[in-house]
PDB file of N, CA and C in Angstrom:
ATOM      1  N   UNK A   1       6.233   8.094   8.295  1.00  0.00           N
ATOM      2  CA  UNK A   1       7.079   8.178   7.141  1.00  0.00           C
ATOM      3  C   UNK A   1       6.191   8.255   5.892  1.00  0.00           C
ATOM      4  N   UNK A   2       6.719   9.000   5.146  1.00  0.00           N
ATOM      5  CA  UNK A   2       5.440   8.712   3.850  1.00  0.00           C
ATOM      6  C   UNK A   2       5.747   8.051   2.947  1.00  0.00           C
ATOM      7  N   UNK A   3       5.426   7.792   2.182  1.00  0.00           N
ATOM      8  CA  UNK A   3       5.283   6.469   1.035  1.00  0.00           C
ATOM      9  C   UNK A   3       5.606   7.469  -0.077  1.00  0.00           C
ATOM     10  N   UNK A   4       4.380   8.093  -0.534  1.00  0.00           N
ATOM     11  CA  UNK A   4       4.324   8.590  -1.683  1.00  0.00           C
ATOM     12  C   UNK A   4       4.486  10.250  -1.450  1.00  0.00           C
ATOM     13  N   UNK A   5       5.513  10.947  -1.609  1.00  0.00           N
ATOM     14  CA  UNK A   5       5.628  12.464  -1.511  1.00  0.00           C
ATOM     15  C   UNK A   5       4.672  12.708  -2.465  1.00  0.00           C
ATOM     16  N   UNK A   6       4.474  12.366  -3.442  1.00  0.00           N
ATOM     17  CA  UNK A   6       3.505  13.269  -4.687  1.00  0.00           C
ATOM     18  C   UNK A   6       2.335  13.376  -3.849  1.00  0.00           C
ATOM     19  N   UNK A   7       1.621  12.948  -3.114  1.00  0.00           N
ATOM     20  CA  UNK A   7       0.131  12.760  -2.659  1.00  0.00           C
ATOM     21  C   UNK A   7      -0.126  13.274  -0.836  1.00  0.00           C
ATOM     22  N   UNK A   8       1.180  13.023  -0.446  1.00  0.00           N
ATOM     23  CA  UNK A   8       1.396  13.117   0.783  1.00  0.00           C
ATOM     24  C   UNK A   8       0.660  11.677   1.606  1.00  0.00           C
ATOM     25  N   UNK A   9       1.060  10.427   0.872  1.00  0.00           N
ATOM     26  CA  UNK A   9       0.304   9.371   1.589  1.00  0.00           C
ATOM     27  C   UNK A   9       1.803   8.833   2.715  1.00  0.00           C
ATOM     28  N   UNK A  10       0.901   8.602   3.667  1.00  0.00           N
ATOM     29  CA  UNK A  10       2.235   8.099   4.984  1.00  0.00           C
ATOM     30  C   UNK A  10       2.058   6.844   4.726  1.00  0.00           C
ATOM     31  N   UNK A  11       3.316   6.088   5.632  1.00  0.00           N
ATOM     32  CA  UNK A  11       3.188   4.089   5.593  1.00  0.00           C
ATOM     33  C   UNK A  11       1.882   4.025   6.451  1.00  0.00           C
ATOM     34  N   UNK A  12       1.441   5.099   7.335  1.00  0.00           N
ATOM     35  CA  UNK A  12       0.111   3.688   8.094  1.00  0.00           C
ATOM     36  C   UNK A  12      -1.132   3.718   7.019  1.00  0.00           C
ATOM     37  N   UNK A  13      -1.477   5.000   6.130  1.00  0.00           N
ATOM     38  CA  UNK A  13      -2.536   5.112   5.298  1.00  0.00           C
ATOM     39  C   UNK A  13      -2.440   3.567   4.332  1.00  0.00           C
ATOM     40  N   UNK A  14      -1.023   3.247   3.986  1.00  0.00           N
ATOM     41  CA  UNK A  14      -1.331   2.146   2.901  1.00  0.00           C
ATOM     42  C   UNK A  14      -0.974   1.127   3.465  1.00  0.00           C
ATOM     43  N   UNK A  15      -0.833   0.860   5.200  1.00  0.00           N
ATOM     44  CA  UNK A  15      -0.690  -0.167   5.874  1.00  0.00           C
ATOM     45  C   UNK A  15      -2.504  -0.492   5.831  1.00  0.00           C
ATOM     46  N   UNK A  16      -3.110   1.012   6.751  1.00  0.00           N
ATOM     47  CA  UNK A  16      -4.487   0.690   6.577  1.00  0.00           C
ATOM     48  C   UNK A  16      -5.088   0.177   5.525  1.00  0.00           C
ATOM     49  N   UNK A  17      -4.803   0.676   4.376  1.00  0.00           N
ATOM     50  CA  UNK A  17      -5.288   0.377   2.787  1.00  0.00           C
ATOM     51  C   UNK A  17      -5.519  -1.223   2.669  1.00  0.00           C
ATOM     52  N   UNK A  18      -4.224  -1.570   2.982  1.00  0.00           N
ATOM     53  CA  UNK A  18      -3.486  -2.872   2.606  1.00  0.00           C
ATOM     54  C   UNK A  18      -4.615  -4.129   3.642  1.00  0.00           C
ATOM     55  N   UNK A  19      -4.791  -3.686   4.938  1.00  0.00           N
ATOM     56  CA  UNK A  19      -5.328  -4.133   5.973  1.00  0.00           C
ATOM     57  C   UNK A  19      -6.999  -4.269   5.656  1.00  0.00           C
ATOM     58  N   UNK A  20      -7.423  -3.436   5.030  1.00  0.00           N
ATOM     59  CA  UNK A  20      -8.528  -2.971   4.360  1.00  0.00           C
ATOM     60  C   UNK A  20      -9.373  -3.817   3.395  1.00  0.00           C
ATOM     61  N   UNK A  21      -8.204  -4.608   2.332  1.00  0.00           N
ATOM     62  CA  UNK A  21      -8.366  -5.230   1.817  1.00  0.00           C
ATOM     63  C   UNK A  21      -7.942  -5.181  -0.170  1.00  0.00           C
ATOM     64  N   UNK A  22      -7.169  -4.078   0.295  1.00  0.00           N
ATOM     65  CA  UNK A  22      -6.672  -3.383  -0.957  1.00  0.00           C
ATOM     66  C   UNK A  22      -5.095  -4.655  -1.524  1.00  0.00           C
ATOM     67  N   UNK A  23      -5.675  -5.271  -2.820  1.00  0.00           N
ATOM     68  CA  UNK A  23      -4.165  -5.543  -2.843  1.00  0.00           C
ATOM     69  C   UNK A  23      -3.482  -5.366  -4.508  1.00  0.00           C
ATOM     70  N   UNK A  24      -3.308  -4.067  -4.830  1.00  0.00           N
ATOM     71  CA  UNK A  24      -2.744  -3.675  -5.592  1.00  0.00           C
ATOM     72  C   UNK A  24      -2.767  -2.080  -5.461  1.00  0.00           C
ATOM     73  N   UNK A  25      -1.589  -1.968  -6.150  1.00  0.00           N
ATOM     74  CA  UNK A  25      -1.278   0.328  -5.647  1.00  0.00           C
ATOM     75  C   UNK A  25      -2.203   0.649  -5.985  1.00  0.00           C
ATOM     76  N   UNK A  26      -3.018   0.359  -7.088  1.00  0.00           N
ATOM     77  CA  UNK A  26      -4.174   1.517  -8.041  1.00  0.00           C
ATOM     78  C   UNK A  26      -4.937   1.327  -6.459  1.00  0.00           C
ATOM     79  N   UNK A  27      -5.561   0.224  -5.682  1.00  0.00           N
ATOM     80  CA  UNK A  27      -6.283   0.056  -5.042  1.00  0.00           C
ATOM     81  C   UNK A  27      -6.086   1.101  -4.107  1.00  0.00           C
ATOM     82  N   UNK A  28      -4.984   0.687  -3.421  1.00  0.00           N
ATOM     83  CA  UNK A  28      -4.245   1.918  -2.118  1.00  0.00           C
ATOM     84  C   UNK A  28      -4.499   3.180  -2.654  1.00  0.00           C
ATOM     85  N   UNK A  29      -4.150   3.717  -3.538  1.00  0.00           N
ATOM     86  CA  UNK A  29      -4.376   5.066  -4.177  1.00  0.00           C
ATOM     87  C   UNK A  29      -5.819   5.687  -4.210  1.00  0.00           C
ATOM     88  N   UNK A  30      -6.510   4.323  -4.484  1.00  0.00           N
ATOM     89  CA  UNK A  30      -7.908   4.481  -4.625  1.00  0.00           C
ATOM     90  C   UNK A  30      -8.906   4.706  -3.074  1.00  0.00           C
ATOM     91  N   UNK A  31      -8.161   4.399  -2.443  1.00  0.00           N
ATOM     92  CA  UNK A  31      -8.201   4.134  -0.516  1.00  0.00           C
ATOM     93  C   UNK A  31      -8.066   5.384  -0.220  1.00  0.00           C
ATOM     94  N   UNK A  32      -7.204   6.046  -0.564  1.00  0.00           N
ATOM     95  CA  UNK A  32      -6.652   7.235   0.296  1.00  0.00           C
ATOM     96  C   UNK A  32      -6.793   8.410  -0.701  1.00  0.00           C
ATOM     97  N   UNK A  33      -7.250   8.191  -1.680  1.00  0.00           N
ATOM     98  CA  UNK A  33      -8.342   9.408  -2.506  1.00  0.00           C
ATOM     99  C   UNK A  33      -7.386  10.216  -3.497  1.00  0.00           C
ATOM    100  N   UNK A  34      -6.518   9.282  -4.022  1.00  0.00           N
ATOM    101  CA  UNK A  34      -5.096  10.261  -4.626  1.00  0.00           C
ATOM    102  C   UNK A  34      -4.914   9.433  -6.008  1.00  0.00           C
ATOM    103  N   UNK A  35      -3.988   9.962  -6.800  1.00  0.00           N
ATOM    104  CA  UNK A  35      -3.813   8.935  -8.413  1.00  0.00           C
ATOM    105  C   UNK A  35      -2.102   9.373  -7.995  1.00  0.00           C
ATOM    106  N   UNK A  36      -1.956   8.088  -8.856  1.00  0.00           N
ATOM    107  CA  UNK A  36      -0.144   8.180  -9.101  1.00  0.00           C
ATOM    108  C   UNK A  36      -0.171   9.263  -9.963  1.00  0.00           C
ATOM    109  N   UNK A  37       1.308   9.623  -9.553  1.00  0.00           N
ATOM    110  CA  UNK A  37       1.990  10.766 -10.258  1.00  0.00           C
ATOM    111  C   UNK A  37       2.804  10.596 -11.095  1.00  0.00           C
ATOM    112  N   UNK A  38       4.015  10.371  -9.915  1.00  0.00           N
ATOM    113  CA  UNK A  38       5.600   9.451 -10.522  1.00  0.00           C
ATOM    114  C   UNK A  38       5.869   8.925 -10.661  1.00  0.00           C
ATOM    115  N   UNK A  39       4.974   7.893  -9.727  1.00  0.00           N
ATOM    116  CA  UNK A  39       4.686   6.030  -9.395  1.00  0.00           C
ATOM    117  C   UNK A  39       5.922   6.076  -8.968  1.00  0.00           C
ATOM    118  N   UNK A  40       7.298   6.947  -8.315  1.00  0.00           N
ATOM    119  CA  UNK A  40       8.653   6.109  -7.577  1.00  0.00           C
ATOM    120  C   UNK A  40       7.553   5.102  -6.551  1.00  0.00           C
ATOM    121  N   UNK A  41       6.504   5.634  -5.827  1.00  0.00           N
ATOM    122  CA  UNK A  41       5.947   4.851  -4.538  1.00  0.00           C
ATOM    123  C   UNK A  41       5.544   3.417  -4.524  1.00  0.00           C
ATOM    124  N   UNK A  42       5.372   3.082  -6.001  1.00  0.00           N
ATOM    125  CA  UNK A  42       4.760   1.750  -6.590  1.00  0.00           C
ATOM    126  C   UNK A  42       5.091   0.427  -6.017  1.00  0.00           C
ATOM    127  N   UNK A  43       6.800   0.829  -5.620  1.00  0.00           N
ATOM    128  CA  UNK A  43       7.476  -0.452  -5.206  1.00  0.00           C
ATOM    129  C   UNK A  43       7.046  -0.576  -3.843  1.00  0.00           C
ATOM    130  N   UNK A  44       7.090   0.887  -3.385  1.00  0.00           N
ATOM    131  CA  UNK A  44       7.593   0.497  -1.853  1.00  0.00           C
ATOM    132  C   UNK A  44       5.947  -0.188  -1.308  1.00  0.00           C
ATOM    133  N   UNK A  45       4.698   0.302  -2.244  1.00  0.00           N
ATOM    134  CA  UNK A  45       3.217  -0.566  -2.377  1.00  0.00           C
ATOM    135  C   UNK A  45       3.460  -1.673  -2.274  1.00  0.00           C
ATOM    136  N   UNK A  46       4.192  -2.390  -3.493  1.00  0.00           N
ATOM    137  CA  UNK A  46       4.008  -3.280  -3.362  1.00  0.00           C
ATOM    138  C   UNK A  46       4.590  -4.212  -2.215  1.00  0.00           C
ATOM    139  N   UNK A  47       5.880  -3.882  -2.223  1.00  0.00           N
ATOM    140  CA  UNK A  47       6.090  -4.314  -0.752  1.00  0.00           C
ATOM    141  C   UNK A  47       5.657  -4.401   0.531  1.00  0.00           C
ATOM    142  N   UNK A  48       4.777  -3.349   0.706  1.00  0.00           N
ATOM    143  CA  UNK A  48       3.933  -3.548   2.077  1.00  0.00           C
ATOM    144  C   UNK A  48       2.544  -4.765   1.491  1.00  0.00           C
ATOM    145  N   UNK A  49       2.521  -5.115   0.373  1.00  0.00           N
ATOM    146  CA  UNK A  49       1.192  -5.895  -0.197  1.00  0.00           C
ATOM    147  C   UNK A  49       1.447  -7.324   0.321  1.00  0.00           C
ATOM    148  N   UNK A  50       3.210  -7.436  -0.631  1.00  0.00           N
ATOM    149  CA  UNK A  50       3.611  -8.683  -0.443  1.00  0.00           C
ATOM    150  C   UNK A  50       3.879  -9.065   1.256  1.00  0.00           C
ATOM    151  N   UNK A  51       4.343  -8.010   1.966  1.00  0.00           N
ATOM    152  CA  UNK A  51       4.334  -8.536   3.777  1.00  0.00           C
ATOM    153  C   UNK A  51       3.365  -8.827   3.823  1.00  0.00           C
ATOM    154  N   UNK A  52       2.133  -7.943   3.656  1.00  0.00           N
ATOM    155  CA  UNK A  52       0.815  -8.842   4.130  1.00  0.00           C
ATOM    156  C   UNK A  52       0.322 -10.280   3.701  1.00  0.00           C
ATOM    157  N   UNK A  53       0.729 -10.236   2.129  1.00  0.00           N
ATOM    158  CA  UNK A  53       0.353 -11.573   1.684  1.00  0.00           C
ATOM    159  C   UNK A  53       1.031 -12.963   2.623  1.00  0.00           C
ATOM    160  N   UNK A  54       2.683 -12.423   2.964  1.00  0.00           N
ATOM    161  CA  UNK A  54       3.529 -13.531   3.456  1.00  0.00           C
ATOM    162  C   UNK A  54       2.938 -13.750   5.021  1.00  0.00           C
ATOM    163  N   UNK A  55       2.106 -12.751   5.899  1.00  0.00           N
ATOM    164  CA  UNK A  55       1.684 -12.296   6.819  1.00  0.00           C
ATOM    165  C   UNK A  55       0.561 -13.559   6.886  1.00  0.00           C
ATOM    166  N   UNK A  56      -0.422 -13.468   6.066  1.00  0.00           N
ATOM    167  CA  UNK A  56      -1.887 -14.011   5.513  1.00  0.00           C
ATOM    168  C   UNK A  56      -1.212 -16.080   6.260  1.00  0.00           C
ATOM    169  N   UNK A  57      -0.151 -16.115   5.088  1.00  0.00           N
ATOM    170  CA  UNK A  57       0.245 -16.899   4.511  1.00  0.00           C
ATOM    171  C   UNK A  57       0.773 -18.021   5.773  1.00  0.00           C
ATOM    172  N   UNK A  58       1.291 -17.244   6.295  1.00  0.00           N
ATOM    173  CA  UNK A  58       2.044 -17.884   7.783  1.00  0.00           C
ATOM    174  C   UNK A  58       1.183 -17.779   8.643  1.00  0.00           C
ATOM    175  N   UNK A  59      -0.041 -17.766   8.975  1.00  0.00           N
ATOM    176  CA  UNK A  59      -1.231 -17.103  10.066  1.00  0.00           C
ATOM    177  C   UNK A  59      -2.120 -18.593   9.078  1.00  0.00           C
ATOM    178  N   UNK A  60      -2.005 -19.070   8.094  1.00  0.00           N
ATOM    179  CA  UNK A  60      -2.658 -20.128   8.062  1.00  0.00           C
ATOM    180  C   UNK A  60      -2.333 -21.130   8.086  1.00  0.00           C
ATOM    181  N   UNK A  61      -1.477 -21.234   8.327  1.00  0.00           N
ATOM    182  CA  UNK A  61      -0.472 -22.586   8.378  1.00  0.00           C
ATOM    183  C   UNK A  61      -0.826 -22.977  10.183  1.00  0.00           C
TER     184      UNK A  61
END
């Protein structure tokens, strides 16, 4: 599925991103070699950021 149509970035590129160690969009963007356009994709970033964070979060407990 892709994330960002402007760039052609899919969900695993900014899953990888995210996994990577990226945690903000400029970062992801910066991962996968592209700049915002329209930024609609910004949210759906951040949302895969915040799963990981809640991900992190529950894995240390």
């Amino acid at each position: 599925m892709y994330v960002c149509n402007c760039n052609g970035i899919r969900e695993r590129e900014v899953r990888a991103a995210v996994a990577a160690g990226a945690s903000r969009p400029a970062e992801i963007f910066k991962a996968c070699d592209a700049k915002p356009q329209c930024a609609r994709c910004v949210c759906d970033m951040r949302e895969y950021l915040q799963e990981q964070r809640e991900a992190l979060r529950y894995a240390a407990e």
